[in-house]
PDB file of N, CA and C in Angstrom:
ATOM      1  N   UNK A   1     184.851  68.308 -40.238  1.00  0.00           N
ATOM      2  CA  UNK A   1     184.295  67.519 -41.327  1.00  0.00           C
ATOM      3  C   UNK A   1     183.397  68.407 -42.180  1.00  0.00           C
ATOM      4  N   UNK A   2     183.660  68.564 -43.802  1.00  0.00           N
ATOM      5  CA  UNK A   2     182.996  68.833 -43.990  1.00  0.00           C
ATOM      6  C   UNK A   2     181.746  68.086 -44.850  1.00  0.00           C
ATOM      7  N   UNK A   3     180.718  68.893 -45.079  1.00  0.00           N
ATOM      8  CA  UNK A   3     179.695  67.988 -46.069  1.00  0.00           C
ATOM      9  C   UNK A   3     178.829  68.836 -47.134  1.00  0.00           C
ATOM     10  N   UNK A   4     178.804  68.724 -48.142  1.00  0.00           N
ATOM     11  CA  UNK A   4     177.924  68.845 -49.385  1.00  0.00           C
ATOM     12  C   UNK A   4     176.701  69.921 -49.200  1.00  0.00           C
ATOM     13  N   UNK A   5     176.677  70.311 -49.438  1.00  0.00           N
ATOM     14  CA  UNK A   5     175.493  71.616 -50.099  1.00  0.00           C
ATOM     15  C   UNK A   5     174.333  71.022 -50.809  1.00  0.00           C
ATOM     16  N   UNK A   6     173.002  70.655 -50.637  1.00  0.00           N
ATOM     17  CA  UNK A   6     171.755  70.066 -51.016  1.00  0.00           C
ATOM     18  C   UNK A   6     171.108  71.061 -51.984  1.00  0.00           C
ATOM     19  N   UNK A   7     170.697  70.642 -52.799  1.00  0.00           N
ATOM     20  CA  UNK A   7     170.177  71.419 -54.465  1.00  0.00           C
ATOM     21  C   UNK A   7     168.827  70.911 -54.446  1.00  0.00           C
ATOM     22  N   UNK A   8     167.585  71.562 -55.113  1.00  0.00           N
ATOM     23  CA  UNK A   8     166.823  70.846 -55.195  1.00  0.00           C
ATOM     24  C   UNK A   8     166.636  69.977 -56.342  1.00  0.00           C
ATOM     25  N   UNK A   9     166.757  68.970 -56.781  1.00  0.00           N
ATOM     26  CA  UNK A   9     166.544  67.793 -57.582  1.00  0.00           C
ATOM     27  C   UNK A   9     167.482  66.631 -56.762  1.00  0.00           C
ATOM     28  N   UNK A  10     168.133  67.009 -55.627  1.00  0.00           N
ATOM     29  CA  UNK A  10     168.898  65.939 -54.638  1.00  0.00           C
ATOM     30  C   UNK A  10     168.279  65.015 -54.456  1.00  0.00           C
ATOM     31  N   UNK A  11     168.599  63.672 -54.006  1.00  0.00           N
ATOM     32  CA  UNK A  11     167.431  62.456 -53.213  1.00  0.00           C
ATOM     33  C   UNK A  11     167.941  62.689 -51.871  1.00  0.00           C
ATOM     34  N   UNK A  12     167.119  61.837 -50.908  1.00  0.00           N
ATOM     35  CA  UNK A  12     167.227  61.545 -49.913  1.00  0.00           C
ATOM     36  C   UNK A  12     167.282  60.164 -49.667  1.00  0.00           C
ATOM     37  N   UNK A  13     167.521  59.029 -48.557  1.00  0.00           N
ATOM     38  CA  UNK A  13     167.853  57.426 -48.492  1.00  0.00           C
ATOM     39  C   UNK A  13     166.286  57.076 -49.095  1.00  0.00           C
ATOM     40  N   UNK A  14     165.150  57.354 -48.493  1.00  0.00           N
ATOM     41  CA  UNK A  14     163.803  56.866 -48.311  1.00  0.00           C
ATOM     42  C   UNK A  14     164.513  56.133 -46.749  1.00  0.00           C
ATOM     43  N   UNK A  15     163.148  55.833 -46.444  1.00  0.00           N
ATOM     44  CA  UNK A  15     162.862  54.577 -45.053  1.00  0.00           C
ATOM     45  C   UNK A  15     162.715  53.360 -45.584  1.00  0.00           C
ATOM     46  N   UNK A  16     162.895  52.484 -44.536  1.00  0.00           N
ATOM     47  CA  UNK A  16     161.632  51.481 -44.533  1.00  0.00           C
ATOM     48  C   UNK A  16     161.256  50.947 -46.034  1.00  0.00           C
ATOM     49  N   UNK A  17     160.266  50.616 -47.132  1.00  0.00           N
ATOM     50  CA  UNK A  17     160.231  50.271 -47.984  1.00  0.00           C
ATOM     51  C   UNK A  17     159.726  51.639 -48.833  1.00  0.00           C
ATOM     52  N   UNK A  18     159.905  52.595 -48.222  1.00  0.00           N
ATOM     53  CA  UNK A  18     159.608  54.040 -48.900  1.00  0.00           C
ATOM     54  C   UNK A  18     160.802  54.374 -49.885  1.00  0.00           C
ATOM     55  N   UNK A  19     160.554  54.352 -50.708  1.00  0.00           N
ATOM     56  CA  UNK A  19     161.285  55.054 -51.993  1.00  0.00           C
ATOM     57  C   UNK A  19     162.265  56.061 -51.276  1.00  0.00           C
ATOM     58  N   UNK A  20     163.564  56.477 -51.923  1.00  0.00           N
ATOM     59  CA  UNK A  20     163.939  57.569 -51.960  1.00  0.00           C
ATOM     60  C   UNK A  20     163.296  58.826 -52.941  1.00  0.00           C
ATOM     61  N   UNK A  21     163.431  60.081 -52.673  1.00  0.00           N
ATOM     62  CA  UNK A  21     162.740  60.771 -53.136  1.00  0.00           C
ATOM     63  C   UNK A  21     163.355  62.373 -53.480  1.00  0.00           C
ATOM     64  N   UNK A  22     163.077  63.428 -54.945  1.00  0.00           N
ATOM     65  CA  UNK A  22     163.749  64.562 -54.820  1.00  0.00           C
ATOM     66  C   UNK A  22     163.049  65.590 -53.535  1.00  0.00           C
ATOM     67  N   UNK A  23     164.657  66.457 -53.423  1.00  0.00           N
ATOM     68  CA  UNK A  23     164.096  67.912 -53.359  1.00  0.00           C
ATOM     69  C   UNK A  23     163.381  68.346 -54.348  1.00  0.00           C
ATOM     70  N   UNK A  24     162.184  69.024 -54.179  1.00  0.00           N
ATOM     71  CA  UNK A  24     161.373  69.681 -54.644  1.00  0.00           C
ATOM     72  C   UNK A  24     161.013  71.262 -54.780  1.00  0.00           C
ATOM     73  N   UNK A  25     161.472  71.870 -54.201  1.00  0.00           N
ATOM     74  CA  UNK A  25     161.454  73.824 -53.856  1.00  0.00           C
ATOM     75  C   UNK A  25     162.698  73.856 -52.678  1.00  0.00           C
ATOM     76  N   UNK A  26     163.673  75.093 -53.113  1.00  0.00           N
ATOM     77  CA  UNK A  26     164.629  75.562 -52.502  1.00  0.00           C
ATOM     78  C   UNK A  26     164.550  77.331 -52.519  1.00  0.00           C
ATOM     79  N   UNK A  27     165.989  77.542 -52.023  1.00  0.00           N
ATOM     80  CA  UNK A  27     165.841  78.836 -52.087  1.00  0.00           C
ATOM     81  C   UNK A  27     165.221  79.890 -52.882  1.00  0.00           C
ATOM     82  N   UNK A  28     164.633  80.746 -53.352  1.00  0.00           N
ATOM     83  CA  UNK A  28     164.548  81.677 -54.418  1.00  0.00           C
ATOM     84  C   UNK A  28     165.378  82.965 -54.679  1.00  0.00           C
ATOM     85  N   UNK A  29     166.384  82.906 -53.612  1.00  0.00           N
ATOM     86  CA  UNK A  29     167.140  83.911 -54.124  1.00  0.00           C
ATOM     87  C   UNK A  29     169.248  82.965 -54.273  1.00  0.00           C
ATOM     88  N   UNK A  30     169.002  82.292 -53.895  1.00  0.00           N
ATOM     89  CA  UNK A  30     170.676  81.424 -53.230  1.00  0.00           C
ATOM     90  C   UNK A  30     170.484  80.518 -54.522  1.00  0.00           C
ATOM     91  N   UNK A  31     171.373  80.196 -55.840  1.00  0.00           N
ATOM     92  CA  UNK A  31     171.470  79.246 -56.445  1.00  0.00           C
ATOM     93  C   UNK A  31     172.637  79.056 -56.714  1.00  0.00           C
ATOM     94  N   UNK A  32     172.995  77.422 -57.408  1.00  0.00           N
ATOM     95  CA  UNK A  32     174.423  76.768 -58.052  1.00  0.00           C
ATOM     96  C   UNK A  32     174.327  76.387 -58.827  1.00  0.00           C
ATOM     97  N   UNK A  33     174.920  76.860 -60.098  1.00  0.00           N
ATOM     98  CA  UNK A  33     175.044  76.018 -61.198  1.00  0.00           C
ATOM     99  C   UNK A  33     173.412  76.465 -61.980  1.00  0.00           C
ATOM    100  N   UNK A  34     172.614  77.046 -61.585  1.00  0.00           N
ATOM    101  CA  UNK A  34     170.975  77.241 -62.115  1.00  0.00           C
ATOM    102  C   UNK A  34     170.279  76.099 -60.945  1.00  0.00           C
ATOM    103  N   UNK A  35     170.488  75.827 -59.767  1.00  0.00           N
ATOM    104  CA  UNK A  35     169.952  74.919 -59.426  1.00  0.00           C
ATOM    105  C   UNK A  35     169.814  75.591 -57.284  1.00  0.00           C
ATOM    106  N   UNK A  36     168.497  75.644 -56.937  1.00  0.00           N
ATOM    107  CA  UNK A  36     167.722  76.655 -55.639  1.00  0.00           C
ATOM    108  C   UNK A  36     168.391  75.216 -54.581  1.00  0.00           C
ATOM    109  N   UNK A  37     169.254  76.494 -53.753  1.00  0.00           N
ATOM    110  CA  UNK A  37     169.762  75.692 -52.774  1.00  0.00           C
ATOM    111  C   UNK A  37     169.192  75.232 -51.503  1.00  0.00           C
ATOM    112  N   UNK A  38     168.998  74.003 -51.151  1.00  0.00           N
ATOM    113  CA  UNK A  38     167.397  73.754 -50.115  1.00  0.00           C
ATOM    114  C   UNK A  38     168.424  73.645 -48.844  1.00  0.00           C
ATOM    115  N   UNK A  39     167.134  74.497 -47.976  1.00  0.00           N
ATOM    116  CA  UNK A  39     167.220  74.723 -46.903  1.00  0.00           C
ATOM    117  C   UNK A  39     166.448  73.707 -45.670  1.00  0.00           C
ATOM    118  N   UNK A  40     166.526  74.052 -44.222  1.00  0.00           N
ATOM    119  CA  UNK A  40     165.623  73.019 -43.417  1.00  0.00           C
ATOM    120  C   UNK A  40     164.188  73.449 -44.025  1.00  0.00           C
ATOM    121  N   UNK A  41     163.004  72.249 -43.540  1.00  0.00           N
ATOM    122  CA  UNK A  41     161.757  72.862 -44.023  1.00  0.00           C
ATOM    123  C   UNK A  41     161.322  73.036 -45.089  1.00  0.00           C
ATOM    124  N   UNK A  42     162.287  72.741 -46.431  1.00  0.00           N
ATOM    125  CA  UNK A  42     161.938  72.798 -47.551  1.00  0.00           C
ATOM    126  C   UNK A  42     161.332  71.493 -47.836  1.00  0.00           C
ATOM    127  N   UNK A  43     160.536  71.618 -49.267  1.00  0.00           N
ATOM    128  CA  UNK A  43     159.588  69.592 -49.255  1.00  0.00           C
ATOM    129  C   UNK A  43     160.742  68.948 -50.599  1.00  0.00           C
ATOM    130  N   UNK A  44     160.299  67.938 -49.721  1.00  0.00           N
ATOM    131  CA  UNK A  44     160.872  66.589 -51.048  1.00  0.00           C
ATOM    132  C   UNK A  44     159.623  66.546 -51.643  1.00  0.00           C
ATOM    133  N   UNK A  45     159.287  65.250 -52.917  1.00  0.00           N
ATOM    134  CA  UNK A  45     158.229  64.725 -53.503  1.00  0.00           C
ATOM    135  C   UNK A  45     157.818  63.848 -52.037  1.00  0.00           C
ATOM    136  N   UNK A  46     156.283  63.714 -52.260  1.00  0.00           N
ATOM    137  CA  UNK A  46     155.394  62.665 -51.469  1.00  0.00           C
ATOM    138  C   UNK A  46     156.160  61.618 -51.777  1.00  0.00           C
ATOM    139  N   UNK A  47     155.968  60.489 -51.030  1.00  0.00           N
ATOM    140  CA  UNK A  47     156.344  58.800 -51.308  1.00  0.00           C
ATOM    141  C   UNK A  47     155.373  57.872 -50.487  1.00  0.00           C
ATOM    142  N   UNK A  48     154.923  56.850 -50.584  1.00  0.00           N
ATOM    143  CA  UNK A  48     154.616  55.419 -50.044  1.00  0.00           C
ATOM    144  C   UNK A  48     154.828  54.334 -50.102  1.00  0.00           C
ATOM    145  N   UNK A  49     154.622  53.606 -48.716  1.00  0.00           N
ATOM    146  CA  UNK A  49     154.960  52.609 -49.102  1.00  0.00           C
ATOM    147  C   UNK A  49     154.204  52.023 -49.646  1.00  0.00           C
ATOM    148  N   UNK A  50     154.397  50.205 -50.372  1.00  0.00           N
ATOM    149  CA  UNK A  50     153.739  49.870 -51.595  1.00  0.00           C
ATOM    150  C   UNK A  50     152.024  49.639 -50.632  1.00  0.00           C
ATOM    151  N   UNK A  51     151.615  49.815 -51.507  1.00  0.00           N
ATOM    152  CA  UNK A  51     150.146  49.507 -50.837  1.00  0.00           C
ATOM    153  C   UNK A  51     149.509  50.458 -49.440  1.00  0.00           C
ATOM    154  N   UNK A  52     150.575  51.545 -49.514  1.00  0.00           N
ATOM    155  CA  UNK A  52     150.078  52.055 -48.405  1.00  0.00           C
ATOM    156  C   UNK A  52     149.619  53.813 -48.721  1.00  0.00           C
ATOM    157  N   UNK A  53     149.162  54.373 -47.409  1.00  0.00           N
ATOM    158  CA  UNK A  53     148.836  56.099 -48.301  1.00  0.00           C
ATOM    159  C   UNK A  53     150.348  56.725 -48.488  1.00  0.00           C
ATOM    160  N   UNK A  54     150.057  57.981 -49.390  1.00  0.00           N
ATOM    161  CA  UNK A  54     151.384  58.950 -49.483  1.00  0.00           C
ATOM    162  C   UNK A  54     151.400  59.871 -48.784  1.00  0.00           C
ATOM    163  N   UNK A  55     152.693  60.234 -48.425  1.00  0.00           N
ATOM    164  CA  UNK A  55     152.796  61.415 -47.468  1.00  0.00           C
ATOM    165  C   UNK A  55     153.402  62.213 -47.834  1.00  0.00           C
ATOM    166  N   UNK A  56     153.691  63.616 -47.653  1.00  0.00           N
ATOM    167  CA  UNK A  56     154.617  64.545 -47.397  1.00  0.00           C
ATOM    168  C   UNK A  56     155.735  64.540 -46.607  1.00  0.00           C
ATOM    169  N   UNK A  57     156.597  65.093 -47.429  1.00  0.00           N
ATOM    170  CA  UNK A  57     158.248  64.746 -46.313  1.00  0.00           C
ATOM    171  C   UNK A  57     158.690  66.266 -46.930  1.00  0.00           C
ATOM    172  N   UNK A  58     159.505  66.202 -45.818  1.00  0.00           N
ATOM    173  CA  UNK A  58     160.006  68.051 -45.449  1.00  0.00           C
ATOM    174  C   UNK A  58     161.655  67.353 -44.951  1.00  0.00           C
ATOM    175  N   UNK A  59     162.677  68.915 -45.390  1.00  0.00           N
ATOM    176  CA  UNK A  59     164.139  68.752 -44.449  1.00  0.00           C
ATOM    177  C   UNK A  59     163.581  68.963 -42.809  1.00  0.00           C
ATOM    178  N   UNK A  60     163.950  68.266 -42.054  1.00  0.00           N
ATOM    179  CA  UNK A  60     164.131  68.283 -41.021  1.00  0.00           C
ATOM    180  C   UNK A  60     165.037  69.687 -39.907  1.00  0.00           C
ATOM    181  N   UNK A  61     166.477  69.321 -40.694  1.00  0.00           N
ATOM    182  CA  UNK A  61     167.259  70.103 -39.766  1.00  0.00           C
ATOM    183  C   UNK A  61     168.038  70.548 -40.631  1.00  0.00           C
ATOM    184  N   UNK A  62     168.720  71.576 -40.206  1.00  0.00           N
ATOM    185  CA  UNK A  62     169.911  72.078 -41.326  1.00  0.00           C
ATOM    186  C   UNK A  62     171.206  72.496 -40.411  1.00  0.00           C
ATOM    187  N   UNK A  63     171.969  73.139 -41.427  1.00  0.00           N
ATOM    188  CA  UNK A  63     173.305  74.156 -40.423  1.00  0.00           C
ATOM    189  C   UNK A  63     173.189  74.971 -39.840  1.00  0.00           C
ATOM    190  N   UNK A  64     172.794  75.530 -38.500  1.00  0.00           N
ATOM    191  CA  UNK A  64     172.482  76.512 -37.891  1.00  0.00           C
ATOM    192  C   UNK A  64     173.509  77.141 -38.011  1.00  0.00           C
ATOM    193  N   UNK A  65     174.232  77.235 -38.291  1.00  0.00           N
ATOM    194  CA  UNK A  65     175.756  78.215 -38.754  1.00  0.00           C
ATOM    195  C   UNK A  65     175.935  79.025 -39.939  1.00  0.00           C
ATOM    196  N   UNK A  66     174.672  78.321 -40.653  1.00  0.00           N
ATOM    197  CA  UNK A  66     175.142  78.631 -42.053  1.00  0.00           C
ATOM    198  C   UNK A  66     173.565  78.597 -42.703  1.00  0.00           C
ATOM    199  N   UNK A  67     172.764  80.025 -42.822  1.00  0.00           N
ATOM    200  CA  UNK A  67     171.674  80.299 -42.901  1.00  0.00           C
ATOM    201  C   UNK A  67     171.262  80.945 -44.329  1.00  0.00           C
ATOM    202  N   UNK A  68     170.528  80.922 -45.178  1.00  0.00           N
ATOM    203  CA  UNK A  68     169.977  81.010 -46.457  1.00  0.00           C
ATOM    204  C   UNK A  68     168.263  81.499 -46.497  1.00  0.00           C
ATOM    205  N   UNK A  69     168.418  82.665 -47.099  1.00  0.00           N
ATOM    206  CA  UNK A  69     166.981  83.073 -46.656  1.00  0.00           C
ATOM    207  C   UNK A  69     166.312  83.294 -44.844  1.00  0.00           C
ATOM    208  N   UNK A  70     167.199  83.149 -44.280  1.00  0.00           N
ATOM    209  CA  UNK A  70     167.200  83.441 -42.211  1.00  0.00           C
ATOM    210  C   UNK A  70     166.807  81.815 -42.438  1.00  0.00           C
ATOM    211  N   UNK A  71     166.868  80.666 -43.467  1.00  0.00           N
ATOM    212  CA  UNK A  71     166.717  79.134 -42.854  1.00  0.00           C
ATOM    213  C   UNK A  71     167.763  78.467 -43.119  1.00  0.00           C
ATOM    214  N   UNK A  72     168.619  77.684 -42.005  1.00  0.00           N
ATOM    215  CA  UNK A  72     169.566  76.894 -42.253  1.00  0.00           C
ATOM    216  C   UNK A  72     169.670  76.440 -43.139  1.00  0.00           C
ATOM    217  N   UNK A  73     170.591  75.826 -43.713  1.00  0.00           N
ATOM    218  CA  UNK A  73     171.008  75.300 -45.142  1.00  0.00           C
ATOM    219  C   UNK A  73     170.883  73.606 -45.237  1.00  0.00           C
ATOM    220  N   UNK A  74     170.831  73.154 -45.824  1.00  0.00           N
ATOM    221  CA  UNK A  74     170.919  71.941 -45.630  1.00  0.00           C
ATOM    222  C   UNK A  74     171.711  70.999 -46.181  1.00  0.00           C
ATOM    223  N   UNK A  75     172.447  70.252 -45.684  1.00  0.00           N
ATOM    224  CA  UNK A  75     173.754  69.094 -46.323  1.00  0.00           C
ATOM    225  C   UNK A  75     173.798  67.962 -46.212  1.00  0.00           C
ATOM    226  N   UNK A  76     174.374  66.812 -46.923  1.00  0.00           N
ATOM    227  CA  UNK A  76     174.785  65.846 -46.625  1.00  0.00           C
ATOM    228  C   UNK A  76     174.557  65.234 -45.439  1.00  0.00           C
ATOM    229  N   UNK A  77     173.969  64.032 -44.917  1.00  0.00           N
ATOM    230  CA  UNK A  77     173.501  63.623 -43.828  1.00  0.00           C
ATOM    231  C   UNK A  77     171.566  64.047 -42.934  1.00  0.00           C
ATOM    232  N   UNK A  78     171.588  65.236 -43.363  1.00  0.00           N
ATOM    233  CA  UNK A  78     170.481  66.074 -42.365  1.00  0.00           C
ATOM    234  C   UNK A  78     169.529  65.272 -42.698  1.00  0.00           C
ATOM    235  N   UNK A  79     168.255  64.798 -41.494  1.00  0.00           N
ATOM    236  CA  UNK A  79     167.547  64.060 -41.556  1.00  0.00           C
ATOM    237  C   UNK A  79     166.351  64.743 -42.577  1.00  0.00           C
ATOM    238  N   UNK A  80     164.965  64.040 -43.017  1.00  0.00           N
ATOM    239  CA  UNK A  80     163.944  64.018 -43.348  1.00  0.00           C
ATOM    240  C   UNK A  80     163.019  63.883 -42.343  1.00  0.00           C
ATOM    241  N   UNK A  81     161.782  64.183 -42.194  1.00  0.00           N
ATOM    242  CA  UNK A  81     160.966  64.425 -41.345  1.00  0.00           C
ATOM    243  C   UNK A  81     160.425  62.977 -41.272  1.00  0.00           C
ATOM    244  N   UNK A  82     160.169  62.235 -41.817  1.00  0.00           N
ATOM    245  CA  UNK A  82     159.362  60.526 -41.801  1.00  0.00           C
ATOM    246  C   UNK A  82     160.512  59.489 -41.946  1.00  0.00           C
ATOM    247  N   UNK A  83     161.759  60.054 -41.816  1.00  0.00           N
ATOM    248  CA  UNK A  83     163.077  58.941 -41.654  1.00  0.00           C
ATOM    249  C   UNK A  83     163.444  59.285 -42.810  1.00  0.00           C
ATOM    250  N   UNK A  84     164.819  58.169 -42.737  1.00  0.00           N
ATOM    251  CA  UNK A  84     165.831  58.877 -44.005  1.00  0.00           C
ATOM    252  C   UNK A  84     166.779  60.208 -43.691  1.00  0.00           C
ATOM    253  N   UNK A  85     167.501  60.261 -44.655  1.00  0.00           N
ATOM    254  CA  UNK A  85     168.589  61.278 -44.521  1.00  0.00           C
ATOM    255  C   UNK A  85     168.432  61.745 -46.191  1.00  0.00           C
ATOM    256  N   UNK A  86     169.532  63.183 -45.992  1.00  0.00           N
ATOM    257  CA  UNK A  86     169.812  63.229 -47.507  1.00  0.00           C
ATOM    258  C   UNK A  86     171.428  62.861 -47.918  1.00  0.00           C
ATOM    259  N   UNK A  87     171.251  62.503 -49.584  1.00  0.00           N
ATOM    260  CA  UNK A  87     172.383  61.966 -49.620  1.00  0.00           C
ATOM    261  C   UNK A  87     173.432  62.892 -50.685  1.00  0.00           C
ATOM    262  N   UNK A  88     174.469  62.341 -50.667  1.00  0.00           N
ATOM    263  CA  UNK A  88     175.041  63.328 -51.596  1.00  0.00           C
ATOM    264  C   UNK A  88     174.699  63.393 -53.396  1.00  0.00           C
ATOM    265  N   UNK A  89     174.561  64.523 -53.190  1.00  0.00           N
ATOM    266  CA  UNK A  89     173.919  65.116 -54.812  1.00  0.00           C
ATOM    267  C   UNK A  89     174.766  65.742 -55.707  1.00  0.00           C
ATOM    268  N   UNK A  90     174.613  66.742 -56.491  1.00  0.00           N
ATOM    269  CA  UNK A  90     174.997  67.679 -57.383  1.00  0.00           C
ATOM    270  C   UNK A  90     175.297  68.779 -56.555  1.00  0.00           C
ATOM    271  N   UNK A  91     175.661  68.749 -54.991  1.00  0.00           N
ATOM    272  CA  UNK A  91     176.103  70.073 -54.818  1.00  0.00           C
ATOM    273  C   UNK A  91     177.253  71.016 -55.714  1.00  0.00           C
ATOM    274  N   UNK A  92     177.732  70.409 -56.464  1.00  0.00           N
ATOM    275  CA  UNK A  92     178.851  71.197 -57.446  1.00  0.00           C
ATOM    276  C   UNK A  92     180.577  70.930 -56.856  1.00  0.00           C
ATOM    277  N   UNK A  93     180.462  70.202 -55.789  1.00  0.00           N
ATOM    278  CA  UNK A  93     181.854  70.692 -54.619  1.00  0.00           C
ATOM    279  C   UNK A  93     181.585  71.181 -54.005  1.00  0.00           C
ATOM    280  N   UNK A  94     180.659  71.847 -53.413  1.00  0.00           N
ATOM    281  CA  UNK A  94     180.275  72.778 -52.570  1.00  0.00           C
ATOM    282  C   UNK A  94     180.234  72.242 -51.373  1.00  0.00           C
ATOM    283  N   UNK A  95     181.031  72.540 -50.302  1.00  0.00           N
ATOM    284  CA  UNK A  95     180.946  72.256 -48.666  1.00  0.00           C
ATOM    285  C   UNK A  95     180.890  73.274 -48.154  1.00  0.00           C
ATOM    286  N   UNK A  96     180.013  72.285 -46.706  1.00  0.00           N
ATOM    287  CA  UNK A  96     180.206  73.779 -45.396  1.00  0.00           C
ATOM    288  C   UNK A  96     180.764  72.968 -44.393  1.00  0.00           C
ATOM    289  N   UNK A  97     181.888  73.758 -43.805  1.00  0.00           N
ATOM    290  CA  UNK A  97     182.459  72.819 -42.070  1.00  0.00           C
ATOM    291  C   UNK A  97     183.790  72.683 -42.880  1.00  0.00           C
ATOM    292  N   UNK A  98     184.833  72.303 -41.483  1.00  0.00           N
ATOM    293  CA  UNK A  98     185.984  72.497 -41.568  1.00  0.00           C
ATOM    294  C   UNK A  98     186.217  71.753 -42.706  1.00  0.00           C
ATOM    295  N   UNK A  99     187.212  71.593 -43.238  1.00  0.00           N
ATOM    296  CA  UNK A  99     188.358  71.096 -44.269  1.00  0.00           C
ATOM    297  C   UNK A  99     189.357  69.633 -43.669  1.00  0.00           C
TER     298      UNK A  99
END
């Protein structure tokens, strides 16, 4: 299976009544299209829920197969650190994993 290549201006689901939210900083040397390809560990924008404080959210996990800057890459599905996943974006076509 394969899945999508994460850019930074991508969203992620959000949680709970938390907004979905962009990638925010990606690679500095790996780009597509003019657009820094995010890796695990890279940040989304803060979000909250309504009435509540904001937090920071980070990629979680990436492709250990498939490394960018020595940090996994990150695609389609890979979690967020406070819940949520990311979803498919502007990777361009771009997959990693079988066909």
């Amino acid at each position: 299976m394969s899945r999508q290549v994460m850019l930074v201006g991508d969203k992620d689901t959000g949680h709970g009544s938390c907004p979905p939210t962009a990638i925010t900083s990606g690679s500095p040397t790996v780009q597509i299209n003019g657009r820094a390809v995010a890796r695990q560990g890279d940040p989304l924008a803060p979000h909250r829920k309504p009435k509540g404080s904001t937090h920071g959210r980070h990629i979680a996990s990436g492709e250990p197969t498939c490394l960018v800057d020595g940090r996994p890459i990150a695609l389609t599905g890979h979690p967020v650190n406070c819940g949520g996943s990311l979803v498919a974006g502007a990777g361009q076509g771009v997959t990693v994993g079988s066909v």
